[in-house]
N, C-alpha and C. Protein backbone atom coordinates (compact mmCIF):
# COMPACT_ATOMS: atom_id res chain seq x y z
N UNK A 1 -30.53 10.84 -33.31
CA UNK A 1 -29.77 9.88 -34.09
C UNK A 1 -30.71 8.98 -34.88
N UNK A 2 -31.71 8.59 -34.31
CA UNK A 2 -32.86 7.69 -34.98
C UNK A 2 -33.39 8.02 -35.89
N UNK A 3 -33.73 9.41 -35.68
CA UNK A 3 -34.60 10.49 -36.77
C UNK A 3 -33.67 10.42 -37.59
N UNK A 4 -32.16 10.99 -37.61
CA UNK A 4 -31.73 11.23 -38.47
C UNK A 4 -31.15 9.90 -39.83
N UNK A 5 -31.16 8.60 -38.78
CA UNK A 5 -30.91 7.36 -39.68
C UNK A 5 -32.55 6.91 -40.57
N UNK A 6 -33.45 7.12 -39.58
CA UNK A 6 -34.68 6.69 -40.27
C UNK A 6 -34.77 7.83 -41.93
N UNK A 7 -34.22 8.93 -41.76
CA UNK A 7 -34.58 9.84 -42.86
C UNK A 7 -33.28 9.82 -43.71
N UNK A 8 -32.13 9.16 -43.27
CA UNK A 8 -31.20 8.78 -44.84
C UNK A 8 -31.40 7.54 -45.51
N UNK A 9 -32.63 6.63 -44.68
CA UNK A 9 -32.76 5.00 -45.38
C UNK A 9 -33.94 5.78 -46.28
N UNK A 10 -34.90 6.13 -45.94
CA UNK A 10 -35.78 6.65 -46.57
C UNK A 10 -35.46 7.52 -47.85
N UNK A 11 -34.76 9.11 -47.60
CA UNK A 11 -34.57 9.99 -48.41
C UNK A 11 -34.32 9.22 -49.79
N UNK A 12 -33.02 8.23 -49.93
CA UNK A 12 -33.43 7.79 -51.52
C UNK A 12 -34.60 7.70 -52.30
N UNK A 13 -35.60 6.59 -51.76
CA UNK A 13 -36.73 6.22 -52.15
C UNK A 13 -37.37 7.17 -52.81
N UNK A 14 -37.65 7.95 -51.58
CA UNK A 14 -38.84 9.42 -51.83
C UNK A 14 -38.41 10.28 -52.86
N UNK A 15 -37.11 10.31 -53.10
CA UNK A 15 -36.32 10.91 -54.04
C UNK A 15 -36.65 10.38 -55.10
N UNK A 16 -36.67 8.85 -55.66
CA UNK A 16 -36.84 8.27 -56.67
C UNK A 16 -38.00 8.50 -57.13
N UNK A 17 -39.18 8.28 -56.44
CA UNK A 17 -40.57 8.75 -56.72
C UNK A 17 -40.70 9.68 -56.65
N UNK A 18 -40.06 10.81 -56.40
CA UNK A 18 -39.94 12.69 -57.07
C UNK A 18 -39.63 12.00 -58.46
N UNK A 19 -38.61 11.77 -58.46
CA UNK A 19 -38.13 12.31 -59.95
C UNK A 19 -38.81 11.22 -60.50
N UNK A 20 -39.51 10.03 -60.81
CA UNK A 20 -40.44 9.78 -61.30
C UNK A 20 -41.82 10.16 -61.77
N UNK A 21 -42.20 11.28 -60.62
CA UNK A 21 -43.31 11.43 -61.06
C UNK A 21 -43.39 12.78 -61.74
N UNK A 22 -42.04 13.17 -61.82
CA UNK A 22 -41.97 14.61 -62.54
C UNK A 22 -41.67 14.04 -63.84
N UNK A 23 -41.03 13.10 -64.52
CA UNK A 23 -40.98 12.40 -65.93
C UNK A 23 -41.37 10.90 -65.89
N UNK A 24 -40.88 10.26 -67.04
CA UNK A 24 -41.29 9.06 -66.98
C UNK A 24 -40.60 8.00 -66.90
N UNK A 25 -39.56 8.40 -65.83
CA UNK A 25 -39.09 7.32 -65.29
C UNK A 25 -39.43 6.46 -64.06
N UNK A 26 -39.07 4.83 -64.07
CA UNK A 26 -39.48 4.39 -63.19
C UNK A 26 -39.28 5.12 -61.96
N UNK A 27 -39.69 4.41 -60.86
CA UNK A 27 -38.95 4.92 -59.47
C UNK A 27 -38.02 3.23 -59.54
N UNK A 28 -37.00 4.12 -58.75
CA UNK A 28 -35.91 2.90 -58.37
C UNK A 28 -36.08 2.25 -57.22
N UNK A 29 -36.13 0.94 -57.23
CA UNK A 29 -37.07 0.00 -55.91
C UNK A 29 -35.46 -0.12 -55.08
N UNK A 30 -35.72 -0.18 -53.76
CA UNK A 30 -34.32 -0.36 -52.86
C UNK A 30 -34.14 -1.62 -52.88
N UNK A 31 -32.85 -1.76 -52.70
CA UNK A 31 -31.56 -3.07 -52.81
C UNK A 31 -32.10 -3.96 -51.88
N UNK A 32 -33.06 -4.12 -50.66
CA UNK A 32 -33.85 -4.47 -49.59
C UNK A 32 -35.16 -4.12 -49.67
N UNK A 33 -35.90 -5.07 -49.00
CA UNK A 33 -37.32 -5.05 -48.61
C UNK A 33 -37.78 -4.13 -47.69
N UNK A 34 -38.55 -3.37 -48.10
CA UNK A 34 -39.21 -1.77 -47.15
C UNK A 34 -40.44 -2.60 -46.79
N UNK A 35 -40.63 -2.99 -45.60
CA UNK A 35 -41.34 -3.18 -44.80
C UNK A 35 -42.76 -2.40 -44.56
N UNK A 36 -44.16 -2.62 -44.61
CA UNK A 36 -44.94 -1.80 -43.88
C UNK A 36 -45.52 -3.12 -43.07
N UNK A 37 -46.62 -1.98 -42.33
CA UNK A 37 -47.07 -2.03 -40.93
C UNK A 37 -47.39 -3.69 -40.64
N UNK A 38 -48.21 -4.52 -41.78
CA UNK A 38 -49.01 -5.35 -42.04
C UNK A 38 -47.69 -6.04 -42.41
N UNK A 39 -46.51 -6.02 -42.69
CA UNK A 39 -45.46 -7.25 -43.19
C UNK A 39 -45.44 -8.01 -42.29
N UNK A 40 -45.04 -9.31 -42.73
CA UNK A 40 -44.27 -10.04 -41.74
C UNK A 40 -42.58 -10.26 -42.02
N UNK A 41 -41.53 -10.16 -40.60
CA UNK A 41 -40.71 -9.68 -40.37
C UNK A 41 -40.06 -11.36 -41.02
N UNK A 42 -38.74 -11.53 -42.19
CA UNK A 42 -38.25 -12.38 -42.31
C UNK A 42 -36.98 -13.02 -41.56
N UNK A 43 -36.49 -12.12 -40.66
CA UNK A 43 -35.32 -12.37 -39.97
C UNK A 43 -34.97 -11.76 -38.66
N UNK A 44 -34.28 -12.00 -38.07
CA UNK A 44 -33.78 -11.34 -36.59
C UNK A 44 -34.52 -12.63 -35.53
N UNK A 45 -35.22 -12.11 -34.21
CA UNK A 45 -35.62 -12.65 -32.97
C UNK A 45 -37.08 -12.43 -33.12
N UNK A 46 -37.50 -11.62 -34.32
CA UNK A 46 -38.78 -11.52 -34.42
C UNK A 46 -39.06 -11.95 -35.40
N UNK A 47 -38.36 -13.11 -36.37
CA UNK A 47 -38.98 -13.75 -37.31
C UNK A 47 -40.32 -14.17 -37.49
N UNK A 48 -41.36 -13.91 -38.21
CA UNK A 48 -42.94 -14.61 -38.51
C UNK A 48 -43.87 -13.73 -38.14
N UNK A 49 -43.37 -12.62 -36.71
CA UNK A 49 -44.12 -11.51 -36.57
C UNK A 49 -44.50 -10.00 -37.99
N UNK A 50 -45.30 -9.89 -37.49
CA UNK A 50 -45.76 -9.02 -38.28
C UNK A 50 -44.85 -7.06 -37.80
N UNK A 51 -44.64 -6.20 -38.62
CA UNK A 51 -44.07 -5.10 -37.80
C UNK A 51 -45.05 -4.57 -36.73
N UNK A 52 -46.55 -4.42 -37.37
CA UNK A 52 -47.35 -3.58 -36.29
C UNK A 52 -47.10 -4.68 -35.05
N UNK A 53 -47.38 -5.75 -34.60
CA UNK A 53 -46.88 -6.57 -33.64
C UNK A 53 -45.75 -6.13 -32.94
N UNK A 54 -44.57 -6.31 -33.72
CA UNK A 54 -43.05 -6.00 -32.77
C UNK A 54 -43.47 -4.24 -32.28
N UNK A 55 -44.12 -3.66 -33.48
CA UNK A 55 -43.84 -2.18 -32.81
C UNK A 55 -44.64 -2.20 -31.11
N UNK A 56 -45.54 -3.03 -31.26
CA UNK A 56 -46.59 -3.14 -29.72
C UNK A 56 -45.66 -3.67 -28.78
N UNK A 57 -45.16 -4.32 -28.89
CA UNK A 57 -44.45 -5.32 -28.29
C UNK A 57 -43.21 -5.09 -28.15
N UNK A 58 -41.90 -4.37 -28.81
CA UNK A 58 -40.85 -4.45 -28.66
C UNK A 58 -40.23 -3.36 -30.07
N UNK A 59 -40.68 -1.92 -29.84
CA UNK A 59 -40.34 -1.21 -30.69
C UNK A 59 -38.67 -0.82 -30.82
N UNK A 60 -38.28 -0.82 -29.69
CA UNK A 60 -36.75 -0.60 -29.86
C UNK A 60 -36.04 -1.26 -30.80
N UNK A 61 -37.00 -2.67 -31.19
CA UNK A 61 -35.77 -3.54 -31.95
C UNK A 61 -36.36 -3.09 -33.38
N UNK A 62 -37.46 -2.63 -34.00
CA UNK A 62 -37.43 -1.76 -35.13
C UNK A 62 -36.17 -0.78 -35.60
N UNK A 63 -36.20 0.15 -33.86
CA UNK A 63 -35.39 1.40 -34.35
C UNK A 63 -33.63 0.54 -34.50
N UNK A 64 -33.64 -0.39 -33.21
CA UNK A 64 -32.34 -1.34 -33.49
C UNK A 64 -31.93 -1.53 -34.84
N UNK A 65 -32.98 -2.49 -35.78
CA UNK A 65 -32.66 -2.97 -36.94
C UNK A 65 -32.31 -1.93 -38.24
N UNK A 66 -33.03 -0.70 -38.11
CA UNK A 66 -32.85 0.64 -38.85
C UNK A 66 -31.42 1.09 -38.61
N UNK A 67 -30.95 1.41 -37.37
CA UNK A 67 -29.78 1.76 -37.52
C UNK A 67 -28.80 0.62 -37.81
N UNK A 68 -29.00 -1.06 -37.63
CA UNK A 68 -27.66 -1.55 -37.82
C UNK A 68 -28.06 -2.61 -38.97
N UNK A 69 -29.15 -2.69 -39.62
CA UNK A 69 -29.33 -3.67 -40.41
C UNK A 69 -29.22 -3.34 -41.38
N UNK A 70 -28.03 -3.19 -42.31
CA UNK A 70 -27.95 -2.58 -43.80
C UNK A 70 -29.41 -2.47 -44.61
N UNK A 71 -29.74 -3.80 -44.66
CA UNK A 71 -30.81 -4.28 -45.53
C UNK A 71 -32.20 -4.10 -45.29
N UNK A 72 -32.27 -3.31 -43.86
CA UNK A 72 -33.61 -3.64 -43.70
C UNK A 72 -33.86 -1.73 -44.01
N UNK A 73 -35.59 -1.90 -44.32
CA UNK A 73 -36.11 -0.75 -44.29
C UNK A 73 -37.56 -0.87 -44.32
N UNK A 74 -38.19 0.44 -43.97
CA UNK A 74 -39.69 0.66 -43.70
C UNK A 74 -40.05 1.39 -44.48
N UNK A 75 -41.56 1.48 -44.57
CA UNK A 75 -42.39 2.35 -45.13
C UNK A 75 -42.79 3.56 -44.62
N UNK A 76 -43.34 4.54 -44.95
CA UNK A 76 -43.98 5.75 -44.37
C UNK A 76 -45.04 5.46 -43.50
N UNK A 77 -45.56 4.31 -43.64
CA UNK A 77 -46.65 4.30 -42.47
C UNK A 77 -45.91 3.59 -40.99
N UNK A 78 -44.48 2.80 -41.18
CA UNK A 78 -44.34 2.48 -40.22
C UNK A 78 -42.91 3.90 -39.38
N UNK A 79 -42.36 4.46 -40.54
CA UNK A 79 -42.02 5.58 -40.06
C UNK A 79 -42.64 6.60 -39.25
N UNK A 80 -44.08 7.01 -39.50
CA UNK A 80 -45.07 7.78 -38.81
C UNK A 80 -45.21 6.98 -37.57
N UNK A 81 -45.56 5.90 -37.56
CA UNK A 81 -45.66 5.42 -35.94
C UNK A 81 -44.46 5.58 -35.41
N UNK A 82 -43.54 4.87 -35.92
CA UNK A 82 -42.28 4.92 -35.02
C UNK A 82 -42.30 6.74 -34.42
N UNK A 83 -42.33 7.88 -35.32
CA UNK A 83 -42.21 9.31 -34.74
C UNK A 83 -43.36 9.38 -33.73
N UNK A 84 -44.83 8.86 -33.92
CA UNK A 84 -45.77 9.20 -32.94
C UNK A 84 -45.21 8.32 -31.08
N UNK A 85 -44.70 7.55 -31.55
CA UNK A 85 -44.16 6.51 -30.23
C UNK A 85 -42.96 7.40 -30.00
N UNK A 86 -41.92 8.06 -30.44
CA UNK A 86 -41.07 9.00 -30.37
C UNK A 86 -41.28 10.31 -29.09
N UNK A 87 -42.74 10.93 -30.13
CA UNK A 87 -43.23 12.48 -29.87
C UNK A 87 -43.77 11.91 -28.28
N UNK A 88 -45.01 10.28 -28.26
CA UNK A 88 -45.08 10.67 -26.71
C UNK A 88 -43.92 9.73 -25.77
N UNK A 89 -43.49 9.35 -25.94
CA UNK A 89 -41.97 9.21 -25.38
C UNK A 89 -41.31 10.28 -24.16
N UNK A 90 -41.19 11.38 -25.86
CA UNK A 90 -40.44 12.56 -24.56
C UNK A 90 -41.65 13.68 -23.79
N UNK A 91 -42.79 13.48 -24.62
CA UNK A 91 -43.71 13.93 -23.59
C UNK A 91 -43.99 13.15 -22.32
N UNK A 92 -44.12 12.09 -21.98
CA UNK A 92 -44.21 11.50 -21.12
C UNK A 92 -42.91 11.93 -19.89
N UNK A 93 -41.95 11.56 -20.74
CA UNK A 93 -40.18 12.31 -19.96
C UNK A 93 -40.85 13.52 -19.49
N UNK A 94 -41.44 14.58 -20.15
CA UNK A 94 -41.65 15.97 -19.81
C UNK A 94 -42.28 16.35 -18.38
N UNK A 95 -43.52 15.04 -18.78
CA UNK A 95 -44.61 15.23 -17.78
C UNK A 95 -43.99 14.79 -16.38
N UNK A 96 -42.92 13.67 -16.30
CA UNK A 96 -42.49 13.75 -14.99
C UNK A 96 -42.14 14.47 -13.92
């Protein structure tokens, strides 16, 4: 479910910068602030923190805010962590 919400907030974007860089149109910037690793977070319980911070500290409320926060969104670098914290997740599950 996560995977699949993290990749319909995204898919626009990446889409826009396809078809930008195949002509010369802009890319279309999202209606909300895409977050990377180094931001600091403007709202929720983690206001002033930075994302790489909450992800150390309290990654669920990333994937939380992705699925219920219209407005919020990330970057590809904080998408890749979120999947690497994902991948050993259920390896860890495995190894039990």
């Amino acid at each position: 479910m996560l995977r699949k919400t993290i990749e319909q907030k995204t898919a626009r974007l990446r889409a826009a910068r396809l078809q930008a860089q195949a002509g010369s149109q802009k890319p279309r910037e999202p209606d909300y602030p895409e977050y990377g690793m180094g931001d600091e977070l403007r709202f929720g319980k983690h206001a002033g923190e930075t994302v790489e911070d909450v992800l150390e500290t309290d990654p669920g409320w990333i994937r939380w805010a992705l699925e219920n926060v219209r407005e919020f969104g990330v970057g590809d670098d904080v998408l890749d962590e979120l999947r690497l914290l994902d991948d050993h997740r259920r390896s860890v599950r495995r190894d039990r």
